[in-house]
C-alpha atoms as a PDB file:
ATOM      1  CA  UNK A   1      89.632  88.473 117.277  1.00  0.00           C
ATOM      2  CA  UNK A   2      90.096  89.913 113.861  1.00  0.00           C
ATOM      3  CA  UNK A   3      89.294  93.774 113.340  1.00  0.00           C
ATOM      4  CA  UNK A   4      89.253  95.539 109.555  1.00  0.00           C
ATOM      5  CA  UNK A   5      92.538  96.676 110.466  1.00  0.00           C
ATOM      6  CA  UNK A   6      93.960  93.441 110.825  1.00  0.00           C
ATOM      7  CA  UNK A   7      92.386  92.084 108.174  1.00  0.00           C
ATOM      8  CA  UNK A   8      93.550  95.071 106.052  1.00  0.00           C
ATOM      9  CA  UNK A   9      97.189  93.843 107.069  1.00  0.00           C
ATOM     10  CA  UNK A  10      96.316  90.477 106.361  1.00  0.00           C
ATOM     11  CA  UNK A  11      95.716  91.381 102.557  1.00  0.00           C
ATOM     12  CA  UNK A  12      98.779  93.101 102.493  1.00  0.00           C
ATOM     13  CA  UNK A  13     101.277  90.320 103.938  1.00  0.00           C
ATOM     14  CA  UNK A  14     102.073  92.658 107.278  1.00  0.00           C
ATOM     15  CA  UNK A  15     103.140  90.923 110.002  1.00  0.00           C
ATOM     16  CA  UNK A  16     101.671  91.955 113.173  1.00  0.00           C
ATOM     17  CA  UNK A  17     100.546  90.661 116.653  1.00  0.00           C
ATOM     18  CA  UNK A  18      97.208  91.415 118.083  1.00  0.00           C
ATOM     19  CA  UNK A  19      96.892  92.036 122.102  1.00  0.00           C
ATOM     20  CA  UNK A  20      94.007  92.561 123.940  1.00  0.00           C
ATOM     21  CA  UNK A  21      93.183  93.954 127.415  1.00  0.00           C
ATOM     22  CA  UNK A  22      90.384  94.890 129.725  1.00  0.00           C
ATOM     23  CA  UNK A  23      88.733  98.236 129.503  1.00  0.00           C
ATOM     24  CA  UNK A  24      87.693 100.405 132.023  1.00  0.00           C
ATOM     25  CA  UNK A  25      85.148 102.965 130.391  1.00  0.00           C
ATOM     26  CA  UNK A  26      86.168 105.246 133.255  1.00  0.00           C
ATOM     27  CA  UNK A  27      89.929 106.007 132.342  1.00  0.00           C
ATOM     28  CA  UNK A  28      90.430 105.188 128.489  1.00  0.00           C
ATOM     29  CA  UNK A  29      93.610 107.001 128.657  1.00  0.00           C
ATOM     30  CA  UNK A  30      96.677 105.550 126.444  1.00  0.00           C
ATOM     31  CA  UNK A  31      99.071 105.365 128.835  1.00  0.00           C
ATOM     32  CA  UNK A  32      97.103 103.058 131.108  1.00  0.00           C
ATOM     33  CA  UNK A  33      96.369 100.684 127.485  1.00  0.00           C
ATOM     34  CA  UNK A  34      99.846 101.042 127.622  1.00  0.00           C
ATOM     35  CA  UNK A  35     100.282  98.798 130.725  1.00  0.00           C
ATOM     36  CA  UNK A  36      97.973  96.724 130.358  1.00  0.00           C
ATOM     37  CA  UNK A  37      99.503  95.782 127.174  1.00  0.00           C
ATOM     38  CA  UNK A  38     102.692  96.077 128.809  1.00  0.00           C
ATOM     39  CA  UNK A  39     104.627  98.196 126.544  1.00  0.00           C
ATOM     40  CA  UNK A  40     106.010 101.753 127.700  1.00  0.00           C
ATOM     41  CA  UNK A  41     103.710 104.602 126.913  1.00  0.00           C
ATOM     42  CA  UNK A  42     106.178 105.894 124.571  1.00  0.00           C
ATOM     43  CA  UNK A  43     105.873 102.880 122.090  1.00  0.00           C
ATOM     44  CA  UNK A  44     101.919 103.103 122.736  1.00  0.00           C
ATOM     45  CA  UNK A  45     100.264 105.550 119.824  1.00  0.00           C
ATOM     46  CA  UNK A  46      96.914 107.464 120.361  1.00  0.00           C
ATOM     47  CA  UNK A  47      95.510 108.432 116.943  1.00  0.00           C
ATOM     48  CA  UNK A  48      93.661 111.947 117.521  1.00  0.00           C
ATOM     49  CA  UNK A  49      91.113 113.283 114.961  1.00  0.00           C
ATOM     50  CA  UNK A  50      91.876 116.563 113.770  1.00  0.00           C
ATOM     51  CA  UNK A  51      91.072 119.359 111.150  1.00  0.00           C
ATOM     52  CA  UNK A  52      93.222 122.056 109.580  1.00  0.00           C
ATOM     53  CA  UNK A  53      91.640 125.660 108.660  1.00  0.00           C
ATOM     54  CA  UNK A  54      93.127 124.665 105.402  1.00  0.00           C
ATOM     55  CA  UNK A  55      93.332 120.980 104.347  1.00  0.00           C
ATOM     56  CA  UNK A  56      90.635 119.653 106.408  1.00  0.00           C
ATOM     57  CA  UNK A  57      90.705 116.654 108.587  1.00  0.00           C
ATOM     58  CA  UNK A  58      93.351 114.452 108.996  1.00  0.00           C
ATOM     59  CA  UNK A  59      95.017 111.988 111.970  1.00  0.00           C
ATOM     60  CA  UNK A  60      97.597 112.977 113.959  1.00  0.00           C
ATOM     61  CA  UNK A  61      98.880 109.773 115.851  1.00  0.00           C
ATOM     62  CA  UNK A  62     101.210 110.402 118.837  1.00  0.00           C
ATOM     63  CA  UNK A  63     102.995 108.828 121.727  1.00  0.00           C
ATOM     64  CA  UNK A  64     100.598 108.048 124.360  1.00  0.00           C
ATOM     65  CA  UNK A  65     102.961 109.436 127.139  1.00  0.00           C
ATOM     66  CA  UNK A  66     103.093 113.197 125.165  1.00  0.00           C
ATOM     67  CA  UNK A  67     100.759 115.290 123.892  1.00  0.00           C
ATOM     68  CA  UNK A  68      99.690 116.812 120.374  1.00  0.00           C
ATOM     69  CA  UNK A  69     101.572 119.938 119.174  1.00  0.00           C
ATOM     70  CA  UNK A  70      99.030 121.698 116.896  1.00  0.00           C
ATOM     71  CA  UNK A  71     100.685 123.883 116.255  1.00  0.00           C
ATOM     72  CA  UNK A  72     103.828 121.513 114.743  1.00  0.00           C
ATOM     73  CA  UNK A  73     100.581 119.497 113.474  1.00  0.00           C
ATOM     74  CA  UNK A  74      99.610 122.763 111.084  1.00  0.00           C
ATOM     75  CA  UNK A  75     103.094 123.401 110.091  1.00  0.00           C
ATOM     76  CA  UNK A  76     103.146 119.866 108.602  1.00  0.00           C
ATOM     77  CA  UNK A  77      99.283 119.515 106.908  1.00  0.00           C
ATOM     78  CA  UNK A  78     100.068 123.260 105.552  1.00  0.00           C
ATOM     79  CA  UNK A  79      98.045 125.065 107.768  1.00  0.00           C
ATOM     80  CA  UNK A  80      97.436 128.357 109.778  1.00  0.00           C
ATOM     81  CA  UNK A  81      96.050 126.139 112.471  1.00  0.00           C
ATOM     82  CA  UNK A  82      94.349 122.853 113.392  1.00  0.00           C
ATOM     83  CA  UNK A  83      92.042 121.682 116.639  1.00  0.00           C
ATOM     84  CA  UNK A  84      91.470 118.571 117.493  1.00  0.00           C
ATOM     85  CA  UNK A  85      87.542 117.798 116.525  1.00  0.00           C
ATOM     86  CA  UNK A  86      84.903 117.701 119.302  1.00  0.00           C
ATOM     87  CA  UNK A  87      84.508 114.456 120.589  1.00  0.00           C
ATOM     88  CA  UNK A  88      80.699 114.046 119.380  1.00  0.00           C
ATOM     89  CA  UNK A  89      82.497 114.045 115.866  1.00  0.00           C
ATOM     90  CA  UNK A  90      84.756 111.598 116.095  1.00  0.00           C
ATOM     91  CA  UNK A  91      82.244 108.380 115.179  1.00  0.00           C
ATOM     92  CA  UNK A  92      80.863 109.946 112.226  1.00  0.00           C
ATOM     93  CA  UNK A  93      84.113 111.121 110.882  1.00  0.00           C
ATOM     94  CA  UNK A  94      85.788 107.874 111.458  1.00  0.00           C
ATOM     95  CA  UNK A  95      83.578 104.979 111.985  1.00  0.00           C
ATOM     96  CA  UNK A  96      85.545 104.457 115.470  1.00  0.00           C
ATOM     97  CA  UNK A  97      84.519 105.237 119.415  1.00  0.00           C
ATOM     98  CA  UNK A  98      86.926 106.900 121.568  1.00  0.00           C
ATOM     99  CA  UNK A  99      89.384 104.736 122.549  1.00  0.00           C
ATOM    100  CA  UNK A 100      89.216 102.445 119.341  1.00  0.00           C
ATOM    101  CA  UNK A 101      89.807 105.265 116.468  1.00  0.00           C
ATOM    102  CA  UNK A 102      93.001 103.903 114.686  1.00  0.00           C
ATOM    103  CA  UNK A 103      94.381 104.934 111.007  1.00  0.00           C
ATOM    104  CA  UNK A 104      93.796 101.350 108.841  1.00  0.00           C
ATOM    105  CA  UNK A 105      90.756 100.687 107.559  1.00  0.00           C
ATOM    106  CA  UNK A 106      89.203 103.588 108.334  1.00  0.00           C
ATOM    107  CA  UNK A 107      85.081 104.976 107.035  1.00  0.00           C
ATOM    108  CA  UNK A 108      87.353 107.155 105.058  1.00  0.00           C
ATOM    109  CA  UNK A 109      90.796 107.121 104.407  1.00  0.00           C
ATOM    110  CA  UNK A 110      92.264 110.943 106.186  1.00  0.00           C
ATOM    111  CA  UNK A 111      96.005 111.784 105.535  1.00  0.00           C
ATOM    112  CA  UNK A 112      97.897 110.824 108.488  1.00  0.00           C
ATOM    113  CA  UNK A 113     100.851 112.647 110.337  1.00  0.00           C
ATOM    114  CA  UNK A 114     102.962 109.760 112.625  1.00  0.00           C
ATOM    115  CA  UNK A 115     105.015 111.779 115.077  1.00  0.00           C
ATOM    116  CA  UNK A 116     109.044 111.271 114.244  1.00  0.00           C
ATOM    117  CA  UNK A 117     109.607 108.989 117.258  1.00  0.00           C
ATOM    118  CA  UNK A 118     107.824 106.048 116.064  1.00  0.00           C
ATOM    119  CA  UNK A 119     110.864 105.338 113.610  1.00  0.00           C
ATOM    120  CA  UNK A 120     113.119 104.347 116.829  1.00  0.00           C
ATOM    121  CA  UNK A 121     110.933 101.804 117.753  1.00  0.00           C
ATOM    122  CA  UNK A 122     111.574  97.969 116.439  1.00  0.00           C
ATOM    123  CA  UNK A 123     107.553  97.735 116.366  1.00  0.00           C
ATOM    124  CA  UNK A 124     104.970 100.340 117.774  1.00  0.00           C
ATOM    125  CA  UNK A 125     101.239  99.625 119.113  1.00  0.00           C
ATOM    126  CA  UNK A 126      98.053 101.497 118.019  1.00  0.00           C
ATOM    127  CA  UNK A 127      94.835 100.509 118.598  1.00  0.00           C
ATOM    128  CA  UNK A 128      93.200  97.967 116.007  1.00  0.00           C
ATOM    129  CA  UNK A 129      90.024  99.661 115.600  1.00  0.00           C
ATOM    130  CA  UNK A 130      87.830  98.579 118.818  1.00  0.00           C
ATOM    131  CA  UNK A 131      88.401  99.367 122.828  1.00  0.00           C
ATOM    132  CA  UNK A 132      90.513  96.120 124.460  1.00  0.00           C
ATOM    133  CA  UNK A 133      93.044  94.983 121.124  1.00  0.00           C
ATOM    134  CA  UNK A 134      96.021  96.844 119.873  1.00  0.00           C
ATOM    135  CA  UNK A 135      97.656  95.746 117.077  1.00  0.00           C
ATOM    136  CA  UNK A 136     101.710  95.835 117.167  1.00  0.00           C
ATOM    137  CA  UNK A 137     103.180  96.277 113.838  1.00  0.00           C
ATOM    138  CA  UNK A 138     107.036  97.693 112.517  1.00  0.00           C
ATOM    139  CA  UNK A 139     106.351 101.539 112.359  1.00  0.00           C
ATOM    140  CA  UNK A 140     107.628 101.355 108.908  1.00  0.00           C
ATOM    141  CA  UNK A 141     104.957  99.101 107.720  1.00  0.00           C
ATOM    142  CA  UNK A 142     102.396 101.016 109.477  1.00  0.00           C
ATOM    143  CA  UNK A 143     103.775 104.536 107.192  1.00  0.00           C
ATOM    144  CA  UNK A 144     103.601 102.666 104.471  1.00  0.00           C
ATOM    145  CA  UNK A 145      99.899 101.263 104.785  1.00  0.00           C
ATOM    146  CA  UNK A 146      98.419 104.261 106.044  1.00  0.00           C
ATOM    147  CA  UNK A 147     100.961 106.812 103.978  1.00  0.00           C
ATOM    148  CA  UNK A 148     101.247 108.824 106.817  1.00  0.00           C
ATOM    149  CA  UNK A 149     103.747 112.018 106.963  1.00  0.00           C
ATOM    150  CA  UNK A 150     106.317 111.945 109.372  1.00  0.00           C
ATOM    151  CA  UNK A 151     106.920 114.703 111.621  1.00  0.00           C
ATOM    152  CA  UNK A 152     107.817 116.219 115.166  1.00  0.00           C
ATOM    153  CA  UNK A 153     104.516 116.655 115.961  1.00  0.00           C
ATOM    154  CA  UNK A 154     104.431 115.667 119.634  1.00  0.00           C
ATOM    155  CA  UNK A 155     105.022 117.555 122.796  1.00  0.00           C
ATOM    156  CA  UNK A 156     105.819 116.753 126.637  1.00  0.00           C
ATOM    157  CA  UNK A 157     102.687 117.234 128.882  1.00  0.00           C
ATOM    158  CA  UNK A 158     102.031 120.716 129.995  1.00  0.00           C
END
């Protein structure tokens, strides 16, 4: 099955593998994509919607096994603070549900911040725009194509 995000890739000559699993609309959680796709949360990234006080919204795409540091996230966009946007926003902002909201071909194209430990990865997963496929791509490529900033944005669970 081919999403706009792998066709996006597709234009650009990224190589990239497409996995797909069963979803359970009760427990959408990454870490449980992350099994089913059978990679360790940490290689699994959630992409979370955000907006600064100052610059707006942007995506802040972090392990699946940690949580968002928004306070690290406004320290990188260059602001006093940033929340993560209610969840009735998400659609409109993005074009994606919950569960499917990924960074490539995007309604609109919102600065991205990649947490730092996606570099030490050979290839990471992130979702490829729908619930049930991931798309696993070099997190290099995946910077590049979506010009994200790369930062210690991510946290261990409180």
């Amino acid at each position: 099955m081919k999403t706009n995000a792998a066709r996006l890739l597709d234009t650009l000559n990224i190589r990239y593998e497409l996995r797909t699993y069963a979803v359970d609309p009760e427990d959408l959680s990454a870490v449980r994509v992350a099994e089913k796709v059978g990679l360790p949360p940490a290689q699994l990234f959630k992409t979370l919607v955000c907006r600064g006080d100052r610059a707006g919204v942007c995506l802040a795409v972090v392990p699946a096994d940690r949580e968002l540091d928004l306070k690290a996230l406004a320290r990188a966009r260059g602001d006093r603070r940033c929340d993560t946007v209610p969840l009735k926003e998400v659609q409109p902002l993005t074009g994606y549900l919950r569960g499917g909201v990924t960074a490539l071909a995007g309604k609109r194209d919102y600065p991205v911040v990649l947490d730092h430990s996606a570099l030490q990865w050979p290839v990471i997963s992130v979702s490829a725009g729908i619930r049930g496929v991931q798309l696993l791509l070099a997190p290099s490529d995946y910077q590049q194509v979506t010009r994200a900033t790369v930062a210690a944005i991510a946290r261990a669970p409180a």
